[in-house]
Protein backbone atom coordinates (compact mmCIF):
# COMPACT_ATOMS: atom_id res chain seq x y z
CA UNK A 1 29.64 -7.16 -62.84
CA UNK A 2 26.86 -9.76 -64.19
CA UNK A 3 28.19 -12.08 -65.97
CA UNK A 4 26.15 -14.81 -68.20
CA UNK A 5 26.35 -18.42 -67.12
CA UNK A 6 26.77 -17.59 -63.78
CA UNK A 7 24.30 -20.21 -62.19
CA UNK A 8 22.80 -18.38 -60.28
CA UNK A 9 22.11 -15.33 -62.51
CA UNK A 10 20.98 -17.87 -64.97
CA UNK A 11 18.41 -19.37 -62.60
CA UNK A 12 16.91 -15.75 -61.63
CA UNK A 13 16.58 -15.54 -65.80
CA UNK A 14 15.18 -18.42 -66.30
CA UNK A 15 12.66 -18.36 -63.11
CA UNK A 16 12.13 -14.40 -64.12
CA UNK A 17 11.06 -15.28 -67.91
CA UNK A 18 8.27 -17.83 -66.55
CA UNK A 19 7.63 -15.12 -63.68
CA UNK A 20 6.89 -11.91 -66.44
CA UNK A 21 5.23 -14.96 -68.48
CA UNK A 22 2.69 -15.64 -65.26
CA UNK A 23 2.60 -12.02 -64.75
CA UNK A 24 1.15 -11.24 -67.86
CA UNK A 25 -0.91 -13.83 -68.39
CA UNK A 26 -2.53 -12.97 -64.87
CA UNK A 27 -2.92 -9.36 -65.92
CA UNK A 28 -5.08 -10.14 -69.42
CA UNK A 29 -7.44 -12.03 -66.95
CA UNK A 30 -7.56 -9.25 -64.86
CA UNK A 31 -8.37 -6.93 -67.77
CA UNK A 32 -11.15 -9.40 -68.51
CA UNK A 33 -12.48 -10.39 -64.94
CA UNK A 34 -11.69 -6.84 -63.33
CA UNK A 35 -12.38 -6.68 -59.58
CA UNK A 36 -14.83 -9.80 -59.88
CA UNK A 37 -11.39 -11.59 -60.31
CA UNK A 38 -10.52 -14.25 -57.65
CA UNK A 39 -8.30 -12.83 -55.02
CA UNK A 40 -5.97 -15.76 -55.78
CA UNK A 41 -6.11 -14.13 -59.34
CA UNK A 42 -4.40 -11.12 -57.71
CA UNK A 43 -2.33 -12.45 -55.11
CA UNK A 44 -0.48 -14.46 -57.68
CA UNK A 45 0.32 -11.63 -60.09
CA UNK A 46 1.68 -9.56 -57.15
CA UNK A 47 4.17 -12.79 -55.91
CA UNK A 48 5.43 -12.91 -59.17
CA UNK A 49 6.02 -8.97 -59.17
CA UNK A 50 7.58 -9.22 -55.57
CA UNK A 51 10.15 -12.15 -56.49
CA UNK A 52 10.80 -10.50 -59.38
CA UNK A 53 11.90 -7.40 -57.75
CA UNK A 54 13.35 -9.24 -54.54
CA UNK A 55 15.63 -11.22 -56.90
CA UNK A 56 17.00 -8.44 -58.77
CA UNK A 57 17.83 -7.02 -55.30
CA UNK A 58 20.08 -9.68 -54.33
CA UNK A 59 21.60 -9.99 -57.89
CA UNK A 60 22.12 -6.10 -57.82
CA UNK A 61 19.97 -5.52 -61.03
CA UNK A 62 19.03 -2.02 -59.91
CA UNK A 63 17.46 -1.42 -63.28
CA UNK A 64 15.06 -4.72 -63.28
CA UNK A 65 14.38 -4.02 -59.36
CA UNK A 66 13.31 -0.50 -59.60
CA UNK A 67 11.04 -1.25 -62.44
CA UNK A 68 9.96 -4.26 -60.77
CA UNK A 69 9.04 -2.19 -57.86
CA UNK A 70 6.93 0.39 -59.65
CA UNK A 71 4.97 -2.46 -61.20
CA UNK A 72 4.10 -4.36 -57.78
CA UNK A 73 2.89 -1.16 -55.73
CA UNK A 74 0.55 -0.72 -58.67
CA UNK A 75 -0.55 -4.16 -58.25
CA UNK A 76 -0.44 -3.79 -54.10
CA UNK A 77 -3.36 -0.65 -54.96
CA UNK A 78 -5.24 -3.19 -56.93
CA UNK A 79 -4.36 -5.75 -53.98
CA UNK A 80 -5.92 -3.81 -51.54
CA UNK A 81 -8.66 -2.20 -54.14
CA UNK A 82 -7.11 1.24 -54.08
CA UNK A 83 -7.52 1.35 -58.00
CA UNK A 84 -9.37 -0.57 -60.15
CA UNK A 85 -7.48 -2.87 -63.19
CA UNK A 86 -8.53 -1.04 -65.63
CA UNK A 87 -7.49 -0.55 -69.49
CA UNK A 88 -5.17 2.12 -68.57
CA UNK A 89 -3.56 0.66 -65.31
CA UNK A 90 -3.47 -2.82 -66.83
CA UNK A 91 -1.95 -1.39 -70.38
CA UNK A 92 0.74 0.01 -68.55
CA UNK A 93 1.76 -3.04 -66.51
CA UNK A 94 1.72 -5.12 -69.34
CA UNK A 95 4.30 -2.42 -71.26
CA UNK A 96 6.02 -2.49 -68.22
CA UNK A 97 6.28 -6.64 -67.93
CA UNK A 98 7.38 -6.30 -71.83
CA UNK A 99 9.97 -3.71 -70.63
CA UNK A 100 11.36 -6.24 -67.48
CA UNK A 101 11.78 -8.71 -70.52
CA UNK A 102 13.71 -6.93 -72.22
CA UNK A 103 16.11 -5.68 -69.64
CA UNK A 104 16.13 -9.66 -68.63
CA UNK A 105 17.11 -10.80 -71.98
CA UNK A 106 19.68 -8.10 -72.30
CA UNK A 107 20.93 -8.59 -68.78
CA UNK A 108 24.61 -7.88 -69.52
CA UNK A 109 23.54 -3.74 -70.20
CA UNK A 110 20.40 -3.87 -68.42
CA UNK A 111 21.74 -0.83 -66.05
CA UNK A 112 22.14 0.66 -69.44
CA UNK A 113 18.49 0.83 -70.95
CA UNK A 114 16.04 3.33 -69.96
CA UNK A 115 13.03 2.31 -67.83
CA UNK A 116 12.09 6.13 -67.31
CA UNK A 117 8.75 5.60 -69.73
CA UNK A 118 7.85 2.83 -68.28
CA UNK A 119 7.77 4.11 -64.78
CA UNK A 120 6.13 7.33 -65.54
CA UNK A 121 3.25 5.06 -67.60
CA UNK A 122 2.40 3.58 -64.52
CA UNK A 123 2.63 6.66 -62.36
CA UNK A 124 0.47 8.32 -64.82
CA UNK A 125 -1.83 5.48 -64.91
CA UNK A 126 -2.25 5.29 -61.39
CA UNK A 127 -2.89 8.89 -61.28
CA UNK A 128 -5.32 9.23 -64.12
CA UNK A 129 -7.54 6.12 -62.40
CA UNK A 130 -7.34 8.20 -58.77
CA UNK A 131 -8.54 11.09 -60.49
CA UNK A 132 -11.29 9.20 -62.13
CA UNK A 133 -10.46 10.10 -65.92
C-alpha cells in the first residue's frame, strides 16, 4: 500500500507534477506549431510521458501507469507522424495530463478513480484523426 511521505513516492510526486507541468506546456505548443514543431518539441513531451508511466510501474500505480501509457503511444503516433496534433488529439491529451494530476494529487485512492473516459478520449481521438474526420 502507498503510503504518503514515503521518500521515494514523494519524489515520483514531486518529479511527476513538474513532468504533467512540461507535458502540457509542450502540448499547447504543439497545438500552435503542429507538425512544423521542432522534433525536440516532441521528443520532450513523449520523455516526460514515458517517465511518467515508467515510474508508476515501479511504484505499482497501475492506475497513473495505464493512463500514462495511453497518453505516450498517442504521442509515439505523433512521434513518428502517424497522426497529426491536432485540436482533437491534443484536447484529449491535455484532459488526460489534467486526469494524471489528479490521480497524482490523490495518490492514496488513485487505484480508486476512474480513468475509463480518459482512455477512450484518446482512443477516440486517435481514431477520428485516422479516419480523417
Amino acid at each position: 500500500m502507498i503510503q504518503r511521505g514515503d521518500e521515494v513516492l514523494e519524489i515520483f510526486l514531486e518529479e511527476t507534477a513538474e513532468r504533467l507541468d512540461s507535458i502540457e506546456s509542450g502540448l499547447l505548443r504543439l497545438e500552435t506549431c503542429g507538425l512544423d514543431c521542432s522534433q525536440e518539441t516532441i521528443n520532450s513531451i513523449f520523455r516526460d510521458a514515458h517517465s511518467v508511466k515508467a515510474g508508476s510501474n515501479l511504484l505499482k500505480l497501475t492506475n497513473v501507469e495505464d493512463l500514462a501509457h495511453k497518453l505516450e503511444n498517442v504521442l509515439e503516433m505523433i512521434r513518428k507522424q502517424k497522426i497529426s496534433p491536432s485540436e482533437i488529439i491534443v484536447t484529449a491529451c491535455l484532459e488526460s495530463v489534467d486526469k494524471l494530476r489528479e490521480l497524482i494529487e490523490n495518490v492514496e485512492r488513485s487505484e480508486t478513480i476512474s480513468t475509463r473516459l480518459h482512455k477512450h478520449m484518446l482512443e477516440a481521438a486517435v481514431q477520428k484523426t485516422l479516419d480523417g474526420k
